[in-house]
C-alpha atoms as a PDB file:
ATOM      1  CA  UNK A   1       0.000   0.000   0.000  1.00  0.00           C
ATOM      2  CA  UNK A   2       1.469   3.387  -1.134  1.00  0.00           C
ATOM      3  CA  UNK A   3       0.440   6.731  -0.755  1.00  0.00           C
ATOM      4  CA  UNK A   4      -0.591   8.375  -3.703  1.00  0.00           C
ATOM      5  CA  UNK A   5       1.920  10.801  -5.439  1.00  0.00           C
ATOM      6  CA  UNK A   6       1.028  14.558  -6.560  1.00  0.00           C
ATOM      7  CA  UNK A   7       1.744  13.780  -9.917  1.00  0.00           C
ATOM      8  CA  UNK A   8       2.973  10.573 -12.428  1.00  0.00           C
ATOM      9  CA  UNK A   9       4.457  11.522 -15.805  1.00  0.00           C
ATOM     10  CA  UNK A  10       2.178   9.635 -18.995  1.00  0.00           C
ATOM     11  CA  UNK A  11       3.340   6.666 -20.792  1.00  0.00           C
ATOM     12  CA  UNK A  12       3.708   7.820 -24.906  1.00  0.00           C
ATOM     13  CA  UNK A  13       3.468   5.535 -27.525  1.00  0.00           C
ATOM     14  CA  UNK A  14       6.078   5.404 -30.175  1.00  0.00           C
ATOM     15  CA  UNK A  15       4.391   6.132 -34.102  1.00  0.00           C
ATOM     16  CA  UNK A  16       4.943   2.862 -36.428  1.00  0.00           C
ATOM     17  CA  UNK A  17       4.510   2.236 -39.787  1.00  0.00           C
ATOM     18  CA  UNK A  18       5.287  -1.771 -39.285  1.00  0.00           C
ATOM     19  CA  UNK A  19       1.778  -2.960 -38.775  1.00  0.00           C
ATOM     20  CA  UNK A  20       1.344  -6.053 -37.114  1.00  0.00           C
ATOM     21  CA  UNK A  21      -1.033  -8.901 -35.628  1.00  0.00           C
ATOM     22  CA  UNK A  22       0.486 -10.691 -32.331  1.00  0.00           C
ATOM     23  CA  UNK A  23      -1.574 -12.694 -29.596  1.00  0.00           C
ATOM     24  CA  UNK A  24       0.636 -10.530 -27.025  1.00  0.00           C
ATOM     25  CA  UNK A  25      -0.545  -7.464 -27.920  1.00  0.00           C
ATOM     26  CA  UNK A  26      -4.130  -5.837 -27.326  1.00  0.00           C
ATOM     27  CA  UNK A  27      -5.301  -3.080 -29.884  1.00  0.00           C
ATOM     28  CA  UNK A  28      -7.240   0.117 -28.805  1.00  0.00           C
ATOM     29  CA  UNK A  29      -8.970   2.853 -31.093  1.00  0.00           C
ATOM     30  CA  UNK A  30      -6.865   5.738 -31.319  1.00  0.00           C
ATOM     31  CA  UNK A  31      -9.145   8.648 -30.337  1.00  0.00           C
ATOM     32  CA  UNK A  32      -8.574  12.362 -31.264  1.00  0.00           C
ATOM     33  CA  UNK A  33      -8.733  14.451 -28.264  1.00  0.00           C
ATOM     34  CA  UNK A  34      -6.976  15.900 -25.263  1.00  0.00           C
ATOM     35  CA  UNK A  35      -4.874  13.230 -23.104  1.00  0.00           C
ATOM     36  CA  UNK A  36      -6.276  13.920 -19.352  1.00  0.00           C
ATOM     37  CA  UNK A  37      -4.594  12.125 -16.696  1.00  0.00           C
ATOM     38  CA  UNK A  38      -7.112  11.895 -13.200  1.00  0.00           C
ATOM     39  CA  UNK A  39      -6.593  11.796  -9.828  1.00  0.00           C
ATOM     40  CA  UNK A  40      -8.870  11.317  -7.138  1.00  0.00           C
ATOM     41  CA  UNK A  41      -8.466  11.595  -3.353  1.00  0.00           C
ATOM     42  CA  UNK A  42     -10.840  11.389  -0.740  1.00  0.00           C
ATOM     43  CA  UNK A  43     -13.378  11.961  -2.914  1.00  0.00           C
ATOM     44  CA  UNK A  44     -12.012  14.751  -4.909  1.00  0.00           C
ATOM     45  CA  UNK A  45     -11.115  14.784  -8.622  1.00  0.00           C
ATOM     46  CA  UNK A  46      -8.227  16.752 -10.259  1.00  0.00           C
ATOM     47  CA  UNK A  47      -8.130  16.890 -13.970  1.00  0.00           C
ATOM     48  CA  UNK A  48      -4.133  17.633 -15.541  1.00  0.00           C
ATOM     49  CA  UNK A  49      -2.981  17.333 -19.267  1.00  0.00           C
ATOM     50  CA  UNK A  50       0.069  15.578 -19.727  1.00  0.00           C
ATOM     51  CA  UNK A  51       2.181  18.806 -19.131  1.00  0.00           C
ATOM     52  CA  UNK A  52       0.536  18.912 -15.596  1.00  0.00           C
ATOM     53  CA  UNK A  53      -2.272  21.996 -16.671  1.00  0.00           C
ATOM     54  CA  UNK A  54      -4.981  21.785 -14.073  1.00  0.00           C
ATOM     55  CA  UNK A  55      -8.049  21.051 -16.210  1.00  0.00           C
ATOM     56  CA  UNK A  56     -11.279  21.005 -14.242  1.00  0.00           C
ATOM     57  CA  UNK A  57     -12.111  24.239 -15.375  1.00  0.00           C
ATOM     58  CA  UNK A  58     -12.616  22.973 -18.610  1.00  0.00           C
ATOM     59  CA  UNK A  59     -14.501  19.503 -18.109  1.00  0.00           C
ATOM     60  CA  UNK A  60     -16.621  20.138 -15.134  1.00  0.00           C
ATOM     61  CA  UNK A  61     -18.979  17.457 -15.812  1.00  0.00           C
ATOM     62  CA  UNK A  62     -16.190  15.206 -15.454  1.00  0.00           C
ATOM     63  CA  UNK A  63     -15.052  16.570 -11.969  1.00  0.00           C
ATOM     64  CA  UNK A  64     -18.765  15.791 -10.962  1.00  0.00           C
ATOM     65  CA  UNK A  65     -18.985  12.247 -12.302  1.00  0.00           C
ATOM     66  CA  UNK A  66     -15.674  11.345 -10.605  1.00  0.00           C
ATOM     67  CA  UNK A  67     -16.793  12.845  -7.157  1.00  0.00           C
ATOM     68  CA  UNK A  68     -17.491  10.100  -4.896  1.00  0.00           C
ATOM     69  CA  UNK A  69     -15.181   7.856  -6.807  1.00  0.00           C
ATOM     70  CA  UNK A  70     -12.652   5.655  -4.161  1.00  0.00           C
ATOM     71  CA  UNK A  71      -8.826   6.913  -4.728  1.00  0.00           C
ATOM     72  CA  UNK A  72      -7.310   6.251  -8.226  1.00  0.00           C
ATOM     73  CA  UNK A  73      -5.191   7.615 -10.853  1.00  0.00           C
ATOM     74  CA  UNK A  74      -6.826   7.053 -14.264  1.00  0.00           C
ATOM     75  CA  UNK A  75      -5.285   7.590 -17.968  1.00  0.00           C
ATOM     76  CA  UNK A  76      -7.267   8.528 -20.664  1.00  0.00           C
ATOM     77  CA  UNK A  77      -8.576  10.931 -23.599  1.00  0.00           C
ATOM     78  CA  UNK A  78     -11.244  13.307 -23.873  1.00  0.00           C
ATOM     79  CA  UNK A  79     -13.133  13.856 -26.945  1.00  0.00           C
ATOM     80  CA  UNK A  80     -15.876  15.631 -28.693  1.00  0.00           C
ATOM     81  CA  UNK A  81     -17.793  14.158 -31.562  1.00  0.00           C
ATOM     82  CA  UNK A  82     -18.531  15.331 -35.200  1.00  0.00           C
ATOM     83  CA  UNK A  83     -21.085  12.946 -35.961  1.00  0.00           C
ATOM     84  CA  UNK A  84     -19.532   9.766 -35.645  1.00  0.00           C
ATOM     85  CA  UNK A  85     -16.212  11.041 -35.791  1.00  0.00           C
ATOM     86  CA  UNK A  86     -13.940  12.108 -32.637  1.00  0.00           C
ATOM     87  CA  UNK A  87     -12.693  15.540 -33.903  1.00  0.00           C
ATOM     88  CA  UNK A  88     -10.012  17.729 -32.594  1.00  0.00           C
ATOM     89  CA  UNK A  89     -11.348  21.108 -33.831  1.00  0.00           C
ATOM     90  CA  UNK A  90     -14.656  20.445 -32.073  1.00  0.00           C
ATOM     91  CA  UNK A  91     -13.036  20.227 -29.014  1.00  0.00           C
ATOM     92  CA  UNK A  92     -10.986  23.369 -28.808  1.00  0.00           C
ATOM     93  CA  UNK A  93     -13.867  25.395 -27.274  1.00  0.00           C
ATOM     94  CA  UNK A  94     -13.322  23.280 -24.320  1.00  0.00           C
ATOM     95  CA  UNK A  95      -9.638  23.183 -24.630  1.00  0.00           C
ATOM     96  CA  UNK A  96      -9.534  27.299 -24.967  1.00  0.00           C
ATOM     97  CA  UNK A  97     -10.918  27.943 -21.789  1.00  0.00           C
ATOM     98  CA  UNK A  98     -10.769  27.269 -17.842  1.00  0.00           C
ATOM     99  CA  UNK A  99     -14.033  28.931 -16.728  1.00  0.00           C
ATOM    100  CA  UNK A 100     -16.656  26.117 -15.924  1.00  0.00           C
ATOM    101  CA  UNK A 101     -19.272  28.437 -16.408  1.00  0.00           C
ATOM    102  CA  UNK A 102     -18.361  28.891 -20.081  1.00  0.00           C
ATOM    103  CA  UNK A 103     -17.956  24.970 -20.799  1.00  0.00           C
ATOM    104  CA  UNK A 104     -20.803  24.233 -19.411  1.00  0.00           C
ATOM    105  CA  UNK A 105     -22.441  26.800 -21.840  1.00  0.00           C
ATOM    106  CA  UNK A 106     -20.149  25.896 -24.898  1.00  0.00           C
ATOM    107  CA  UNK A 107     -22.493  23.402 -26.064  1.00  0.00           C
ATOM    108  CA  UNK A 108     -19.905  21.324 -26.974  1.00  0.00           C
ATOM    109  CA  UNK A 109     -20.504  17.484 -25.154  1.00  0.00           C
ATOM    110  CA  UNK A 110     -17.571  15.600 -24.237  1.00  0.00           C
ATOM    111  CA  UNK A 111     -16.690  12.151 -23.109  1.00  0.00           C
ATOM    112  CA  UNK A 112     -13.821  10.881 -21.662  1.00  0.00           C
ATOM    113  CA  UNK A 113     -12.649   7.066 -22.416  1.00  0.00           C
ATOM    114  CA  UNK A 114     -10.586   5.868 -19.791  1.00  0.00           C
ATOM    115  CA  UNK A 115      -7.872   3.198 -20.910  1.00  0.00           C
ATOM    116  CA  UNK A 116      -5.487   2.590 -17.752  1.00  0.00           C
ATOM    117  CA  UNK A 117      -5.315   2.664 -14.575  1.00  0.00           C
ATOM    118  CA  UNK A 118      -2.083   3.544 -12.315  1.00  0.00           C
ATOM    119  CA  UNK A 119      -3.336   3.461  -8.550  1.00  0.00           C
ATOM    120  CA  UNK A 120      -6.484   1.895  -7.297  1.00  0.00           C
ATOM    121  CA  UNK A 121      -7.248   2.736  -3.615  1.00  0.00           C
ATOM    122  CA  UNK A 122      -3.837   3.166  -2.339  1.00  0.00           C
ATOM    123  CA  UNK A 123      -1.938   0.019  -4.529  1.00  0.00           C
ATOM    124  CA  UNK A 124       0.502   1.444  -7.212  1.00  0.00           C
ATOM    125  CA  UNK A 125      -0.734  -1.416  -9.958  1.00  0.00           C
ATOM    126  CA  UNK A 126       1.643  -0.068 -12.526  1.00  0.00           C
ATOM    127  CA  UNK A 127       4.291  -2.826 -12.625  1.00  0.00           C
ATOM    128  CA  UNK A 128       1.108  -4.654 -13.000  1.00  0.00           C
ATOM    129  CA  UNK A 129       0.327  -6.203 -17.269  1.00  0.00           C
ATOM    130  CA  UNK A 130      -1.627  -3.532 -18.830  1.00  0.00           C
ATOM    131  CA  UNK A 131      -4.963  -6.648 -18.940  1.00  0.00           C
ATOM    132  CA  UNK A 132      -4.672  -6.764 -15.210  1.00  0.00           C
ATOM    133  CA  UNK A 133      -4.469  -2.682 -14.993  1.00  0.00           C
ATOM    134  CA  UNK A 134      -7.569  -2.105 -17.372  1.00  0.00           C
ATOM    135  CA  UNK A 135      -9.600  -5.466 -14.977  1.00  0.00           C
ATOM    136  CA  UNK A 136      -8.866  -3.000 -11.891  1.00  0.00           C
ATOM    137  CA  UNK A 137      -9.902  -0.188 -13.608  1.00  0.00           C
ATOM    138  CA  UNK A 138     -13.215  -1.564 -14.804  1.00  0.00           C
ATOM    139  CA  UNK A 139     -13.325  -2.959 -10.983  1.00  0.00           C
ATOM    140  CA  UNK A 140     -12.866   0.722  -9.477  1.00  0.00           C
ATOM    141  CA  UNK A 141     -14.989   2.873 -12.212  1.00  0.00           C
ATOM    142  CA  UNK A 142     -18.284   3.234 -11.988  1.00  0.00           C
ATOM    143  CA  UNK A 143     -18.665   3.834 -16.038  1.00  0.00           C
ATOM    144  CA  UNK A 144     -21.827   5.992 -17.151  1.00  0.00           C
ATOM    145  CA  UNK A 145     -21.628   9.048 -19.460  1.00  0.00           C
ATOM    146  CA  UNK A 146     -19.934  11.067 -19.984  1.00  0.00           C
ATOM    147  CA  UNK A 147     -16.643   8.240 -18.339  1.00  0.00           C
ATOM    148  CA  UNK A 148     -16.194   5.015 -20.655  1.00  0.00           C
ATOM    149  CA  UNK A 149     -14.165   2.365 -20.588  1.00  0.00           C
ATOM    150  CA  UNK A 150     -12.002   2.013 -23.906  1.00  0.00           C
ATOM    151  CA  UNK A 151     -12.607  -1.297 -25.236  1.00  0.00           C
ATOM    152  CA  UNK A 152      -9.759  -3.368 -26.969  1.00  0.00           C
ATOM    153  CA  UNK A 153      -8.983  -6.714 -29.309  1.00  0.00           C
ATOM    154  CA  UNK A 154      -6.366  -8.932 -28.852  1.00  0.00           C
ATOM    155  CA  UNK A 155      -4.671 -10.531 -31.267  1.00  0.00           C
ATOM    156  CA  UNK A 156      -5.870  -8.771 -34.436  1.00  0.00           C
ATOM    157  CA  UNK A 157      -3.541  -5.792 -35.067  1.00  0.00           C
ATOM    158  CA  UNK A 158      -3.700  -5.726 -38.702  1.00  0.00           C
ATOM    159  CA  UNK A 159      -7.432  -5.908 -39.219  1.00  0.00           C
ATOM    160  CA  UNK A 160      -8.408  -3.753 -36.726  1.00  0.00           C
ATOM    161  CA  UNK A 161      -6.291  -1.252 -38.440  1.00  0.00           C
ATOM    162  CA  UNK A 162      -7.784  -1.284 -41.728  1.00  0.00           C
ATOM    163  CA  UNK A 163     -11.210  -1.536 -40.322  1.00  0.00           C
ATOM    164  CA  UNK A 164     -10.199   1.731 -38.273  1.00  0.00           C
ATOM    165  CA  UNK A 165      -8.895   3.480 -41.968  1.00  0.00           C
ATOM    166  CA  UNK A 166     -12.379   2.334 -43.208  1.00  0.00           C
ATOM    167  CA  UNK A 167     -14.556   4.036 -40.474  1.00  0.00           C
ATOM    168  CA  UNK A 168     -12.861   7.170 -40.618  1.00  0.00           C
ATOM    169  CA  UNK A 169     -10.759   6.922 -37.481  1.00  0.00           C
ATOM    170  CA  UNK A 170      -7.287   8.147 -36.393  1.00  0.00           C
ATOM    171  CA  UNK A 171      -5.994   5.174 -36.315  1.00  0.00           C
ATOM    172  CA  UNK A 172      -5.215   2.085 -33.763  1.00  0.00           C
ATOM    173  CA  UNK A 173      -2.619   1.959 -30.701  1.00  0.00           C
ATOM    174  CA  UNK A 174      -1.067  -1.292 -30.003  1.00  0.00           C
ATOM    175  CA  UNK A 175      -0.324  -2.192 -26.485  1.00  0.00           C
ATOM    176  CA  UNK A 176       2.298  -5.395 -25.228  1.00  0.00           C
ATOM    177  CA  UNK A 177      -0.026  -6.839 -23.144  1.00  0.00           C
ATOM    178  CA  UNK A 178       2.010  -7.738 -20.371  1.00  0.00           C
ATOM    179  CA  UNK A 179       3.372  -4.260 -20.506  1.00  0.00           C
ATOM    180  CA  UNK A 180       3.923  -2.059 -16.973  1.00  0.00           C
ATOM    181  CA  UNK A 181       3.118   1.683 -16.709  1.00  0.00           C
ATOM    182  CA  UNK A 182       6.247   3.627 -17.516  1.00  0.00           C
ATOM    183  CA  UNK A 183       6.177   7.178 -17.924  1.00  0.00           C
ATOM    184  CA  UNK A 184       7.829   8.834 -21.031  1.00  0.00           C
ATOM    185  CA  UNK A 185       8.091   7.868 -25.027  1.00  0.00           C
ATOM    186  CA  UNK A 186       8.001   3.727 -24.945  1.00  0.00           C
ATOM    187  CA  UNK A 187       7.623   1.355 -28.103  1.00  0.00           C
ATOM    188  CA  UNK A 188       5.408  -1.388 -25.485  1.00  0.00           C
ATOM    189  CA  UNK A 189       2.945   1.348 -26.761  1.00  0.00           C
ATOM    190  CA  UNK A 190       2.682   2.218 -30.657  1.00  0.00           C
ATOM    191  CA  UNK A 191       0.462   4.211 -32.943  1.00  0.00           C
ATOM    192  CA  UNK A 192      -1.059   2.811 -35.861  1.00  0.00           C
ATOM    193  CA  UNK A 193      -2.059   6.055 -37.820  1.00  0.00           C
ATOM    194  CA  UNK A 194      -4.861   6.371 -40.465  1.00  0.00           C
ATOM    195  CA  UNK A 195      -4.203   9.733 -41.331  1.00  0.00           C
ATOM    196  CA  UNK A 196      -0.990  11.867 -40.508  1.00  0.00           C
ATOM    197  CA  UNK A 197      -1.206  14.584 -38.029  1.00  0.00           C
ATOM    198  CA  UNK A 198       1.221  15.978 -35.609  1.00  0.00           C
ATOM    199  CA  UNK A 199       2.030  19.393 -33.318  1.00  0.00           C
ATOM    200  CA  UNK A 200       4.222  22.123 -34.494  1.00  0.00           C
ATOM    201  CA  UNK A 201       5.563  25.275 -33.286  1.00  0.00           C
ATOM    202  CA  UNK A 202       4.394  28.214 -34.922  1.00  0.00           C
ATOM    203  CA  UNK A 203       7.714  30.204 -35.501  1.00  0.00           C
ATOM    204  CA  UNK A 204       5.899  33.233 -37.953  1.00  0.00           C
ATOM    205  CA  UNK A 205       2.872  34.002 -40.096  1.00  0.00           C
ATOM    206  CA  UNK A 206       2.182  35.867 -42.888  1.00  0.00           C
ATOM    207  CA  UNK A 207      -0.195  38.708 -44.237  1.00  0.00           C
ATOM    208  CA  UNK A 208      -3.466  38.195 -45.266  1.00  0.00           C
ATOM    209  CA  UNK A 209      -4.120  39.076 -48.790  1.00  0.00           C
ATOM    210  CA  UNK A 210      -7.333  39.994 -50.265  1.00  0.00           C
ATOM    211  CA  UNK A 211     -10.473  40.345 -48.244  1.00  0.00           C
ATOM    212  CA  UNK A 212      -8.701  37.535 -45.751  1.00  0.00           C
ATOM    213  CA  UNK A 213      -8.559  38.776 -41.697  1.00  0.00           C
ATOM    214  CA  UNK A 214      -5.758  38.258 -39.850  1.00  0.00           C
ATOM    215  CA  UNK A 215      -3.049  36.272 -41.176  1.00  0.00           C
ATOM    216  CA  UNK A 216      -2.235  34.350 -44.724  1.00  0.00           C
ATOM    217  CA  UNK A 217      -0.846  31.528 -43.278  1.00  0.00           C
ATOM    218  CA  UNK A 218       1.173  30.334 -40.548  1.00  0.00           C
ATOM    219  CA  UNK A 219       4.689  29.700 -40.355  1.00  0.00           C
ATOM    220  CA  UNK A 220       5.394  26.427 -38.632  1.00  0.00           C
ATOM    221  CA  UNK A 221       8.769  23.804 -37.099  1.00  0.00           C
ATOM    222  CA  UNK A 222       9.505  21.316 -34.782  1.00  0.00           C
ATOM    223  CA  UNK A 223      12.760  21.350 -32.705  1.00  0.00           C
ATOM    224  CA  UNK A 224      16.128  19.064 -34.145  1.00  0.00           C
ATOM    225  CA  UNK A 225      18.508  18.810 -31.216  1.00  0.00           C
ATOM    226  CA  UNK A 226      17.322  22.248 -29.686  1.00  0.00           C
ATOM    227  CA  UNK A 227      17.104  24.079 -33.466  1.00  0.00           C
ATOM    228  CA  UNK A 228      13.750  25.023 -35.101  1.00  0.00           C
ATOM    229  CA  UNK A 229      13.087  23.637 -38.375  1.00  0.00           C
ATOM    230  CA  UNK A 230      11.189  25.227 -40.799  1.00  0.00           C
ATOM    231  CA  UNK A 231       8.377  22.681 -42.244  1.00  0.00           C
ATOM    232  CA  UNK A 232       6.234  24.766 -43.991  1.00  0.00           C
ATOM    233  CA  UNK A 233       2.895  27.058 -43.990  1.00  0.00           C
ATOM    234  CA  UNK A 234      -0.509  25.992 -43.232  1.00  0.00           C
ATOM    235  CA  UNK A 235      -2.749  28.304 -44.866  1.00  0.00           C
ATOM    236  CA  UNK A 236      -6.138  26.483 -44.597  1.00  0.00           C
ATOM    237  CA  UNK A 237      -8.294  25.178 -41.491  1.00  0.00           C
ATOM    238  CA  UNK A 238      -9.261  28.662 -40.593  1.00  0.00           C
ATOM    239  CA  UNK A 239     -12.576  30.596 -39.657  1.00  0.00           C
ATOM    240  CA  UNK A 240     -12.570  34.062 -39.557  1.00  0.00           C
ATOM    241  CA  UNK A 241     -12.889  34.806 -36.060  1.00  0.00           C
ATOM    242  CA  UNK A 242      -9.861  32.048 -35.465  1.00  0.00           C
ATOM    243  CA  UNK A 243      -7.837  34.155 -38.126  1.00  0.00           C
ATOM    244  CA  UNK A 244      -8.450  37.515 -36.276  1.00  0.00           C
ATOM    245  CA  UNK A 245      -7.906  36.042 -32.577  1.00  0.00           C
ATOM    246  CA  UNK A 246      -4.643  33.825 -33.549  1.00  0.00           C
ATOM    247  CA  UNK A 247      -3.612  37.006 -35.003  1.00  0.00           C
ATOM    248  CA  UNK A 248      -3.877  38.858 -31.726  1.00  0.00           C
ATOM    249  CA  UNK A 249      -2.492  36.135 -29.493  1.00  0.00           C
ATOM    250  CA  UNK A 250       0.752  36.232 -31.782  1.00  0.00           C
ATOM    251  CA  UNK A 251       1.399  39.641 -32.269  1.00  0.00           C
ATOM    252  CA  UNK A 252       1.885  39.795 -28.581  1.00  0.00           C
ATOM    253  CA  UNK A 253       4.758  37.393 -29.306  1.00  0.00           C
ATOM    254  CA  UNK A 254       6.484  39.082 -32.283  1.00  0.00           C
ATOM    255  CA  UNK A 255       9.994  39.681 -32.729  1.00  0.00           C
ATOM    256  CA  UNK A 256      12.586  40.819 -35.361  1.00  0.00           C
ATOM    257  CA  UNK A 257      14.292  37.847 -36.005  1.00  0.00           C
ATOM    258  CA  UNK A 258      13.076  34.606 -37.491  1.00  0.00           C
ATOM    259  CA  UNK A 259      13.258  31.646 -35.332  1.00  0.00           C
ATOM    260  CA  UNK A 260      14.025  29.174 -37.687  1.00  0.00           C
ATOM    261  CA  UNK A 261      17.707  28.162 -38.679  1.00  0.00           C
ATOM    262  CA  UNK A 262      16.582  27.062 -41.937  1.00  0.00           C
ATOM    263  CA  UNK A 263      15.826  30.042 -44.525  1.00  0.00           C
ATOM    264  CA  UNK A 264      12.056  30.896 -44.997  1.00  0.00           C
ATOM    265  CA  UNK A 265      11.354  32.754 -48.456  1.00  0.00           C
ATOM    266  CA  UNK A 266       7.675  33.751 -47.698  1.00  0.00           C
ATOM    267  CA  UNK A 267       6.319  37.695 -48.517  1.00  0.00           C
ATOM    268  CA  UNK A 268       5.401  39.968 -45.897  1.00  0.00           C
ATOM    269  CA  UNK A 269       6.367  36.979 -43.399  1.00  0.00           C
ATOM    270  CA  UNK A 270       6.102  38.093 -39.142  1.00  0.00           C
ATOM    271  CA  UNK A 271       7.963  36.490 -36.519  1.00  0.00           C
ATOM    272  CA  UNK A 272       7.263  34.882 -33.566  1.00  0.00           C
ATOM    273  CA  UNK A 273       8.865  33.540 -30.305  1.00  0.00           C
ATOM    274  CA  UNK A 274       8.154  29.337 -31.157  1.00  0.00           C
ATOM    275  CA  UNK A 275       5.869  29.229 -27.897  1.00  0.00           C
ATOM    276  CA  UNK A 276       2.385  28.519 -29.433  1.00  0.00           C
ATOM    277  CA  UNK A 277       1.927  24.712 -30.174  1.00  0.00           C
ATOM    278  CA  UNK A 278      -0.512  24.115 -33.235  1.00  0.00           C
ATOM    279  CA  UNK A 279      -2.193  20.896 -34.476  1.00  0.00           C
ATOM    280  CA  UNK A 280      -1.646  20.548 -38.191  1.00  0.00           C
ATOM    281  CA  UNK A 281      -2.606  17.762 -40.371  1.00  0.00           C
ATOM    282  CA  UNK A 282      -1.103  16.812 -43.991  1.00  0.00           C
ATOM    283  CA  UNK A 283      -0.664  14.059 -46.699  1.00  0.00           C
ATOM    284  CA  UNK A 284       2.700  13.873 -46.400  1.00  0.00           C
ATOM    285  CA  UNK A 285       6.521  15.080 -45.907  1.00  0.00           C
ATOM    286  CA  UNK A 286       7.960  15.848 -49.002  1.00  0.00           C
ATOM    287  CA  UNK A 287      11.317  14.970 -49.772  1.00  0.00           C
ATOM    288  CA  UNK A 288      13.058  18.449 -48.675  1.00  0.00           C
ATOM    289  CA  UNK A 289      11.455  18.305 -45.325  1.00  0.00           C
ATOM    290  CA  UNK A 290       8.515  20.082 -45.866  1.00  0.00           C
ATOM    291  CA  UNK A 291       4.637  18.837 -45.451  1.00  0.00           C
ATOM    292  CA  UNK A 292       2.054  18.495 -48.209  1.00  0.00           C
ATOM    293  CA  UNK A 293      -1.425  19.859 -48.419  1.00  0.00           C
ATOM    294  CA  UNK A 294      -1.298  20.646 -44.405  1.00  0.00           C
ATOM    295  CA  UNK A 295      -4.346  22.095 -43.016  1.00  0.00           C
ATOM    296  CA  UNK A 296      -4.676  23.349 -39.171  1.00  0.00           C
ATOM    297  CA  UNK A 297      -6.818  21.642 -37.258  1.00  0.00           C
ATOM    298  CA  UNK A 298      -6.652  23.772 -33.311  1.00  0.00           C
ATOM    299  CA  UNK A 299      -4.237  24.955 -30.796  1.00  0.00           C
ATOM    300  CA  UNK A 300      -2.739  22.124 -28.583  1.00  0.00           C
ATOM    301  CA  UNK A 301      -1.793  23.451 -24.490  1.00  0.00           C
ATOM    302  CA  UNK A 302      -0.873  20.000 -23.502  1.00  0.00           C
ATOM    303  CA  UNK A 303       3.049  20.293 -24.853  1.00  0.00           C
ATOM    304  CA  UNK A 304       5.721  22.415 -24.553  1.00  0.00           C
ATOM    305  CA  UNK A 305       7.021  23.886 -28.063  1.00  0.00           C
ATOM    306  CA  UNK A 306      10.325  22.373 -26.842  1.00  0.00           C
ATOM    307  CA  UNK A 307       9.122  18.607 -26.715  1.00  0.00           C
ATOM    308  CA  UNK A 308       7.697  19.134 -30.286  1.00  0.00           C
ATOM    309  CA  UNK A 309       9.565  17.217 -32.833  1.00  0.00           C
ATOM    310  CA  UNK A 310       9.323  15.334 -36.110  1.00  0.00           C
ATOM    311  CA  UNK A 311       7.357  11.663 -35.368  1.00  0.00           C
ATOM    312  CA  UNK A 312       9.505   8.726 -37.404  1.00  0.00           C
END
């Protein structure tokens, strides 16, 4: 018996593109949200994202359907719904604000699917297989909406992943079932991706042209070894209210000098500090570095522009 700590580090999975089916592995949907690691003590609930951001501003109807819950630390993603879909950009009027007032009155619904559990009561279960964590979670949980349990399949990496392409999902992650719980980057966890998507520092942005608010298009890296590399511009994914506020949250971060070590060749081009973390999707990386057809799809707060770098 161990008392519970203030705060445990998330386990990362490692992206793959070596698909695979293997009766020692389970298989989970891959859900397209915000990661929310909870803790509850004596009966009360604290919400953090994975860089430790008190959350229960933002998800107050899951504070109140954890209250009364026995002590545990439980992993697992939050998500709003387009239709069928799990969608990023529906979420980020919950993810852009702490008031529970205002989430409450967003209008936006969200669910959050549980997938692991690190403490239950006072035992620390994570040297524990990841089966025998996700038994003791389903043990400890009382699971109603908006909390569910995130199902899996054993066995059947391969076909889960295609059926997951064919529905329209992000993708799969694959999970050695007798795995423990270790915090950081580990390849006992790995993402089977549908689509490609990924975050990025926004070093710059540049004019709008024509009857276009705000900004043209934004100027995004990731870090190499501490150095920001230029990938590109993402000049679609945009609403005009987004254009004009993402316009006024960077301009308080402008500078003279571009952050990037590579050289960017973009008119009427603004720089940034790299602080702001954007979610950008594309069909590709080309073969100078650079992504194709990338679109923005909402402002991540759950990584530090530091930790962003190129997934291989």
């Amino acid at each position: 018996m161990t008392k519970q700590p203030e705060w445990v580090a998330p386990m990362l999975a490692t992206l793959t593109e070596t698909y695979f089916s293997d009766p020692n592995w389970i298989f989970e949907r891959k859900l397209d949200g915000e990661r929310v690691m909870t803790y509850v003590r004596r009966g009360e609930p604290r919400l953090y994202s994975r860089n430790q951001i008190l959350l229960n501003g933002n998800y107050p109807e899951l504070v109140d359907a954890f209250a009364g819950c026995p002590d545990v630390i439980v992993d697992g993603e939050v998500v709003a719904f387009d239709g069928k879909q799990t969608s990023f950009a529906k979420l980020q009027p919950r993810m852009q604000t702490r008031n529970a007032t205002d989430a409450r009155r967003s209008g936006v619904a969200v669910f959050y699917y549980v997938f692991d559990c690190l403490y239950a009561g006072r035992d620390d279960i994570r040297a524990l297989p990841v089966r025998e964590r996700k038994k003791r979670l389903r043990a400890t949980v009382d699971f109603a909406d908006p909390l569910r349990f995130t199902t899996h399949r054993v066995r059947d990496g391969e076909a889960y992943h295609d059926e997951a392409c064919r529905k329209g999902w992000e993708g799969v992650i694959a999970k050695r079932a007798a795995s423990p719980y270790a915090s950081g980057r580990s390849r006992d966890w790995l993402k089977f991706k549908c689509v490609r998507d990924q975050e990025f520092v926004i070093g710059g942005f540049t004019d709008p042209q024509g009857s276009r608010a705000g900004f043209g298009a934004l100027l995004v890296g990731y870090f190499d070894n501490g150095t920001l590399r230029y990938a590109g511009k993402v000049g679609t994914g945009y609403n005009s209210q987004l254009l004009r506020d993402l316009r006024a949250q960077l301009e308080k971060l402008e500078q003279d000098e571009s952050p990037f070590a590579d050289r960017v060749r973009e008119k009427g081009s603004h720089w940034v500090r790299p602080k702001v973390v954007a979610q950008v999707g594309f069909s590709e990386w080309t073969r100078d570095g650079k992504l194709r057809h990338p679109r923005f799809l909402g402002l991540r707060r759950d990584k530090k522009a530091t930790e962003v770098v190129r997934e291989s």
